[in-house]
N, C-alpha and C. Protein backbone atom coordinates (compact mmCIF):
# COMPACT_ATOMS: atom_id res chain seq x y z
N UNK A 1 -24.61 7.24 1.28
CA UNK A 1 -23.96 6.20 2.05
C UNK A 1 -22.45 6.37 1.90
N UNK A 2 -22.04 6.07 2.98
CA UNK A 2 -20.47 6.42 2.82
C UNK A 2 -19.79 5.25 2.37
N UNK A 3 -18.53 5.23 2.34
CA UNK A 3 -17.59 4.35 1.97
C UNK A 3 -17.31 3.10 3.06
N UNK A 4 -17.43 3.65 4.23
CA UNK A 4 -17.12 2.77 5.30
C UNK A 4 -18.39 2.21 5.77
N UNK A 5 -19.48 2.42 5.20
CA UNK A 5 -20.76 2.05 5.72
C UNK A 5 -21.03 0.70 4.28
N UNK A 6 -20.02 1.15 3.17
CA UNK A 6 -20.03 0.01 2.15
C UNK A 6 -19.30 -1.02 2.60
N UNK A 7 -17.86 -0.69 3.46
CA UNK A 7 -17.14 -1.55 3.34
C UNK A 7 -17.61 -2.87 4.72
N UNK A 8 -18.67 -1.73 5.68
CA UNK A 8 -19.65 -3.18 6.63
C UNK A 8 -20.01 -3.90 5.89
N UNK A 9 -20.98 -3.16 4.78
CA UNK A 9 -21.87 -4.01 4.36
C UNK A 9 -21.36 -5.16 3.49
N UNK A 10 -20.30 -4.97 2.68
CA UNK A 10 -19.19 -6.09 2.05
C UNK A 10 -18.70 -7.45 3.19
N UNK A 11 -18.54 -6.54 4.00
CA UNK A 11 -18.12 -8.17 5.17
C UNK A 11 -19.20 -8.68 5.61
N UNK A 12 -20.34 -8.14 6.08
CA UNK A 12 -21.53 -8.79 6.73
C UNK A 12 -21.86 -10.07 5.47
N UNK A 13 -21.74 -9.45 4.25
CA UNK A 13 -22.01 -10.62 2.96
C UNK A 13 -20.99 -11.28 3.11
N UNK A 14 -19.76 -11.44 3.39
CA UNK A 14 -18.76 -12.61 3.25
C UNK A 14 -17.29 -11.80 3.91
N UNK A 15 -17.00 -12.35 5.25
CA UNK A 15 -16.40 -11.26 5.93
C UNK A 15 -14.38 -12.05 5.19
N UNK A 16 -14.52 -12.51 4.55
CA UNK A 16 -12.75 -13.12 3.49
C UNK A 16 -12.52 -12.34 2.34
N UNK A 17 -13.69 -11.24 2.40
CA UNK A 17 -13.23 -10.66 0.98
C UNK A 17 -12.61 -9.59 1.17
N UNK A 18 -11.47 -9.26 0.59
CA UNK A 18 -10.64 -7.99 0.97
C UNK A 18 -10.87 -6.61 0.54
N UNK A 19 -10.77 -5.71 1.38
CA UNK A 19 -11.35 -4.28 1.20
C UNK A 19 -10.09 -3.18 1.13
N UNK A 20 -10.32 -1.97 0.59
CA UNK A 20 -8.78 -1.31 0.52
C UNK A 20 -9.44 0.22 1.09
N UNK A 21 -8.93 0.58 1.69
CA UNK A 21 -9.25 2.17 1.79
C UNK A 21 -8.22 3.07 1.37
N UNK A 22 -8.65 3.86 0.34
CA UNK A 22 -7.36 5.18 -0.31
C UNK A 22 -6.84 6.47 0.68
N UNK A 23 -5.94 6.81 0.86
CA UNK A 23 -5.80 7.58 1.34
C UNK A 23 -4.77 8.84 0.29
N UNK A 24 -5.85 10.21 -0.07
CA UNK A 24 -5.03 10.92 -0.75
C UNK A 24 -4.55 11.81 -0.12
N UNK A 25 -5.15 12.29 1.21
CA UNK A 25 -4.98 13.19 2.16
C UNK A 25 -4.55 12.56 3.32
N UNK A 26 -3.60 12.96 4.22
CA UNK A 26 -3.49 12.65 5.28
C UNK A 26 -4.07 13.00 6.73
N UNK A 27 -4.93 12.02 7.10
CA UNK A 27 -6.09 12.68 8.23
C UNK A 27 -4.59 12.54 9.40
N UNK A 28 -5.48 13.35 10.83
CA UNK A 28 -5.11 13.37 11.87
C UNK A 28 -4.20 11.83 12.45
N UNK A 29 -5.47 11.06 11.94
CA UNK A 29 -5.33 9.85 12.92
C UNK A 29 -5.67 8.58 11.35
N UNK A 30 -4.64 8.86 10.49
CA UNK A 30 -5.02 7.78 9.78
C UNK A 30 -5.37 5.74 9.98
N UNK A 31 -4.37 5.86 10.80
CA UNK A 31 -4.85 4.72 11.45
C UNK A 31 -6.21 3.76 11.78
N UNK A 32 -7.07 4.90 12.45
CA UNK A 32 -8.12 4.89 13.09
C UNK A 32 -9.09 4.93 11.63
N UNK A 33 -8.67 6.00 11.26
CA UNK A 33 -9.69 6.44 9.91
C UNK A 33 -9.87 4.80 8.91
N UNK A 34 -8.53 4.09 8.57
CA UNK A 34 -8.52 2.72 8.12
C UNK A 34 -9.56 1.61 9.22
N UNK A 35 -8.87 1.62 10.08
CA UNK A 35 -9.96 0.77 10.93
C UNK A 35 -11.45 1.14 11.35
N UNK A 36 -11.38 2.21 11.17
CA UNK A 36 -12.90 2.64 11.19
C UNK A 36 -13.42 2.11 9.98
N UNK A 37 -13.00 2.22 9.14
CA UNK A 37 -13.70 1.36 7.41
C UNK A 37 -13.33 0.42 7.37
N UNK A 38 -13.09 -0.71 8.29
CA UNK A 38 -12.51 -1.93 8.28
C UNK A 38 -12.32 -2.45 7.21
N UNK A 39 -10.95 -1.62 6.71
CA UNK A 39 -10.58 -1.55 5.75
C UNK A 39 -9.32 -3.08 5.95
N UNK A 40 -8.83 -4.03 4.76
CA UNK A 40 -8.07 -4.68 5.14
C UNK A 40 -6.56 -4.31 4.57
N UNK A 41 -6.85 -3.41 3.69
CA UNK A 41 -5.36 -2.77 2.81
C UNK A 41 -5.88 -1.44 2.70
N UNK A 42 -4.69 -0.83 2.81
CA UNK A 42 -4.41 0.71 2.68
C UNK A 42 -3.74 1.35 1.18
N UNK A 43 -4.40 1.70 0.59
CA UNK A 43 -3.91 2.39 -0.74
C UNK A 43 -3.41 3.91 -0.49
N UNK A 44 -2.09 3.80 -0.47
CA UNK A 44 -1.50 5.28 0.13
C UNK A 44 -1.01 6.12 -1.19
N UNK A 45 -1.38 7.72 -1.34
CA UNK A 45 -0.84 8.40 -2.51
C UNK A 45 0.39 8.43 -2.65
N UNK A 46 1.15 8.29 -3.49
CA UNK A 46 2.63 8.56 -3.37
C UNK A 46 2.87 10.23 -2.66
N UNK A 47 2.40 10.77 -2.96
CA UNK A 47 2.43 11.84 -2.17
C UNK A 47 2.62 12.08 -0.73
N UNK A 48 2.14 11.31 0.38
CA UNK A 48 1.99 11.37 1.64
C UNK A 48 2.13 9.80 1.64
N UNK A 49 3.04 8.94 0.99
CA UNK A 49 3.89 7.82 1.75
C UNK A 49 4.73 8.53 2.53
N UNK A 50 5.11 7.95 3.83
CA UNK A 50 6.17 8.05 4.47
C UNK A 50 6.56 6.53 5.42
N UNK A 51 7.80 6.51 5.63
CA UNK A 51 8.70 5.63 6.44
C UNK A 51 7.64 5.68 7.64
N UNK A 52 7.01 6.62 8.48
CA UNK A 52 6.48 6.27 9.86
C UNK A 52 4.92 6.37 9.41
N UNK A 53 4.47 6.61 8.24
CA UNK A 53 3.17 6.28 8.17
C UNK A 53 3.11 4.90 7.75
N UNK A 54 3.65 4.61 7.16
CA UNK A 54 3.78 2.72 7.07
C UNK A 54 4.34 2.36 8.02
N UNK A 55 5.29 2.64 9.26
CA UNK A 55 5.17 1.90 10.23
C UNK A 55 4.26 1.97 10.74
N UNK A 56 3.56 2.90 11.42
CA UNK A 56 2.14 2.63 12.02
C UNK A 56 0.82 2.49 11.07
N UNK A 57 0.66 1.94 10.15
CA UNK A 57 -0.47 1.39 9.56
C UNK A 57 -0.26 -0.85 9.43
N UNK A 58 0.88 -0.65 9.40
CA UNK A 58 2.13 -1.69 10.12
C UNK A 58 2.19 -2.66 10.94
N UNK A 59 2.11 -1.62 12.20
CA UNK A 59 1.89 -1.92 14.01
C UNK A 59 0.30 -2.45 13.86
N UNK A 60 -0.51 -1.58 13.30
CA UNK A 60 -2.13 -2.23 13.46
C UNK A 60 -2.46 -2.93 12.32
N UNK A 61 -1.11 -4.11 11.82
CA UNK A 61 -1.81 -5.36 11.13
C UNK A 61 -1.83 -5.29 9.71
N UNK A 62 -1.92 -3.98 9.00
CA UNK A 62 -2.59 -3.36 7.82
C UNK A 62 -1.26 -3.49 6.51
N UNK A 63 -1.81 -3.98 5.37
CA UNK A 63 -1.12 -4.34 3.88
C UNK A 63 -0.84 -2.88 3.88
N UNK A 64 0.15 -1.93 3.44
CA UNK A 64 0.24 -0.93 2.67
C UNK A 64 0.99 -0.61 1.16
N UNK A 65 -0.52 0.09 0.46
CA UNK A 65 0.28 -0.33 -1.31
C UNK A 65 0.60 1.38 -1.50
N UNK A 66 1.34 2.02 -1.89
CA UNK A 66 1.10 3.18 -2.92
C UNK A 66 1.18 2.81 -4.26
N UNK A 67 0.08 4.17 -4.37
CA UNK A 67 -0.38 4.63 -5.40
C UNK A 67 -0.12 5.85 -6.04
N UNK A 68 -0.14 6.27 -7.56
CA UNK A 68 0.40 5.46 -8.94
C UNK A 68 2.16 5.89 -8.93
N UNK A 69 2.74 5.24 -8.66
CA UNK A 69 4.01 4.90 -9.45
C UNK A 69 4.40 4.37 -10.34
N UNK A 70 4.98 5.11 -11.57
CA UNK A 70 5.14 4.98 -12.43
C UNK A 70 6.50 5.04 -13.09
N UNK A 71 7.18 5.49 -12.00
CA UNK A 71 8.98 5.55 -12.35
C UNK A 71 9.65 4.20 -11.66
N UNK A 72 11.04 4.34 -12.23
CA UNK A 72 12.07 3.48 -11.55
C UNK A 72 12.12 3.90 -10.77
N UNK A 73 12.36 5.83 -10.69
CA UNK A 73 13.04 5.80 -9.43
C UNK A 73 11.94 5.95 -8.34
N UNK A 74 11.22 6.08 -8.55
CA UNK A 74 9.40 6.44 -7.76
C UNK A 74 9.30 4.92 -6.86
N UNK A 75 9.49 3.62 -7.91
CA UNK A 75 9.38 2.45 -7.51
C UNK A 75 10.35 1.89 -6.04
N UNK A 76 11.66 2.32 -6.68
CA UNK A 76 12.66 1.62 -5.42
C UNK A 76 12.38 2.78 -4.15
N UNK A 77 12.50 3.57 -4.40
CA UNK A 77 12.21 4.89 -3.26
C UNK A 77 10.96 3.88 -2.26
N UNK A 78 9.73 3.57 -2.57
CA UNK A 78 9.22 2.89 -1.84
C UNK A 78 9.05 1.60 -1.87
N UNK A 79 9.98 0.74 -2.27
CA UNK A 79 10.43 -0.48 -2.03
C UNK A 79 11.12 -0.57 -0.91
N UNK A 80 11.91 0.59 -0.63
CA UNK A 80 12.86 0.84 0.14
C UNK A 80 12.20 1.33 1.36
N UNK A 81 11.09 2.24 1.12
CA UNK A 81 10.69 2.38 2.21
C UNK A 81 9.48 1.33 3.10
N UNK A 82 9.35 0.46 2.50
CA UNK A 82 8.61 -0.98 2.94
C UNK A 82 7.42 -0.68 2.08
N UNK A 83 6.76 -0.54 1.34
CA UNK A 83 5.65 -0.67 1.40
C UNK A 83 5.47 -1.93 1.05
N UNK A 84 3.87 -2.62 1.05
CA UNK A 84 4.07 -4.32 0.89
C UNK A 84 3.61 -4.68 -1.13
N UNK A 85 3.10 -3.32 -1.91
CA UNK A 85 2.64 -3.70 -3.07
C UNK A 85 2.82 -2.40 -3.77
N UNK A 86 2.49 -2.02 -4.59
CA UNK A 86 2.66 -0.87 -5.54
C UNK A 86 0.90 -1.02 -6.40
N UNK A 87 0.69 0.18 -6.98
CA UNK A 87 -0.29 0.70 -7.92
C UNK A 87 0.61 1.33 -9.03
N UNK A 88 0.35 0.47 -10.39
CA UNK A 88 1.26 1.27 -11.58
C UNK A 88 0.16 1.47 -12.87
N UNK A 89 0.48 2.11 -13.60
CA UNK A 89 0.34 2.24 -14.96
C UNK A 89 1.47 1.59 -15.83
N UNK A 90 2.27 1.17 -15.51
CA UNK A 90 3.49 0.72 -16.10
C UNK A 90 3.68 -0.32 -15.38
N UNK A 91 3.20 -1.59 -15.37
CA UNK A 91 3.93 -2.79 -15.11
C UNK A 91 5.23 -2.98 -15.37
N UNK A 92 5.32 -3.00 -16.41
CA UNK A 92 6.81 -3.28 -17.68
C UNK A 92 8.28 -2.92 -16.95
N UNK A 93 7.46 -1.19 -16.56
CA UNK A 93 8.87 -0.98 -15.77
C UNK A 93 9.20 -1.64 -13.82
N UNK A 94 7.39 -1.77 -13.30
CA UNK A 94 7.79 -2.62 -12.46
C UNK A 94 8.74 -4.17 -12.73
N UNK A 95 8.17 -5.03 -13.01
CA UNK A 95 8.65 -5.67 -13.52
C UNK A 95 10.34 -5.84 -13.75
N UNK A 96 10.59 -4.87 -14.37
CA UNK A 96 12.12 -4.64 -15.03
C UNK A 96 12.47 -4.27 -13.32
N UNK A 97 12.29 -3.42 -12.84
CA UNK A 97 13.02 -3.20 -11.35
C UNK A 97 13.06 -4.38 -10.45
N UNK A 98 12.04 -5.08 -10.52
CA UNK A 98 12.02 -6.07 -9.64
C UNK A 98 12.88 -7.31 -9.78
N UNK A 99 12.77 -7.80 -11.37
CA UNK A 99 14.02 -8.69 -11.77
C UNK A 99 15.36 -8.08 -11.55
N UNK A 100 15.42 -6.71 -11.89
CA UNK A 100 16.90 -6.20 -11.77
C UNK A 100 17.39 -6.47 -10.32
N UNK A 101 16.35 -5.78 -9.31
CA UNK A 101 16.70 -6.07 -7.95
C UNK A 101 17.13 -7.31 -7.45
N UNK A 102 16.37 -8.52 -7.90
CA UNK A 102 16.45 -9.67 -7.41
C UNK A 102 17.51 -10.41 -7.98
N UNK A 103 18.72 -9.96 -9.07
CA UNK A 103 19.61 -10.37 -9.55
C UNK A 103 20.72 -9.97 -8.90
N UNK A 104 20.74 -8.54 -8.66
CA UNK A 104 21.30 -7.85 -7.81
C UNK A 104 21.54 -8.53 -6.25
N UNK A 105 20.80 -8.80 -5.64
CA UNK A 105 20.88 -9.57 -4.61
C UNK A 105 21.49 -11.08 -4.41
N UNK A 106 20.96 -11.75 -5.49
CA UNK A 106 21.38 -13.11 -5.90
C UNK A 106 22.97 -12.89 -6.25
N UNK A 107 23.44 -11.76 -6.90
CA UNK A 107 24.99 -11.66 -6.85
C UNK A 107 25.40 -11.17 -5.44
N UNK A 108 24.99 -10.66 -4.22
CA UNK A 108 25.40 -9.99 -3.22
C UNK A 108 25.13 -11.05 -2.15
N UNK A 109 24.55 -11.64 -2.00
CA UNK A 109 24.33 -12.48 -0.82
C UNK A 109 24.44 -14.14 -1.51
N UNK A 110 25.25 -15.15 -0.73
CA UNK A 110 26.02 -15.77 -0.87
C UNK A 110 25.03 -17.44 -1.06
């Protein structure tokens, strides 16, 4: 049974519960490949994040998190590039970026 034939069968039982599909490879038509597993979040490798693959996963509605970041600089790189969540092994240093950022701002905007 495949993955996307799990992720029917998860909504037919209670269609509010949220589903993620990984992506370590980048298909043709990732898009499609997510909505075909009616998937509700996209777990993207840090590897094949990009600026226009999160816009169009984006355009069709879809949460996008990468996965595992584990640096500072790994972190803001796709903060920056929108994604909506992160996958870490290191909270601690999320965390620390995110307060830093948000202080940072709180001194820059008025």
């Amino acid at each position: 049974m495949s993955n996307t034939s799990n992720n029917w069968r998860i909504k037919e039982l209670d269609s509010k519960i949220l589903t993620i599909a990984s992506l370590n490879i980048l298909p043709i038509d990732p898009v499609k490949v997510v909505l075909d597993a009616r998937a509700d979040i996209v777990s993207v490798h840090v590897s094949i994040v990009s600026r226009e693959l999160i816009k169009q996963l984006h355009e069709a509605g879809l949460k996008v998190l990468a996965w595992t970041v584990n640096d500072r600089e790994t972190i803001l790189k796709h903060m920056e590039l929108g994604v909506d969540g992160i996958v870490t092994d290191r909270p601690d240093i999320a965390l620390n970026v995110i307060k830093h950022r948000e202080e940072v701002l709180k001194r820059c905007l008025p």
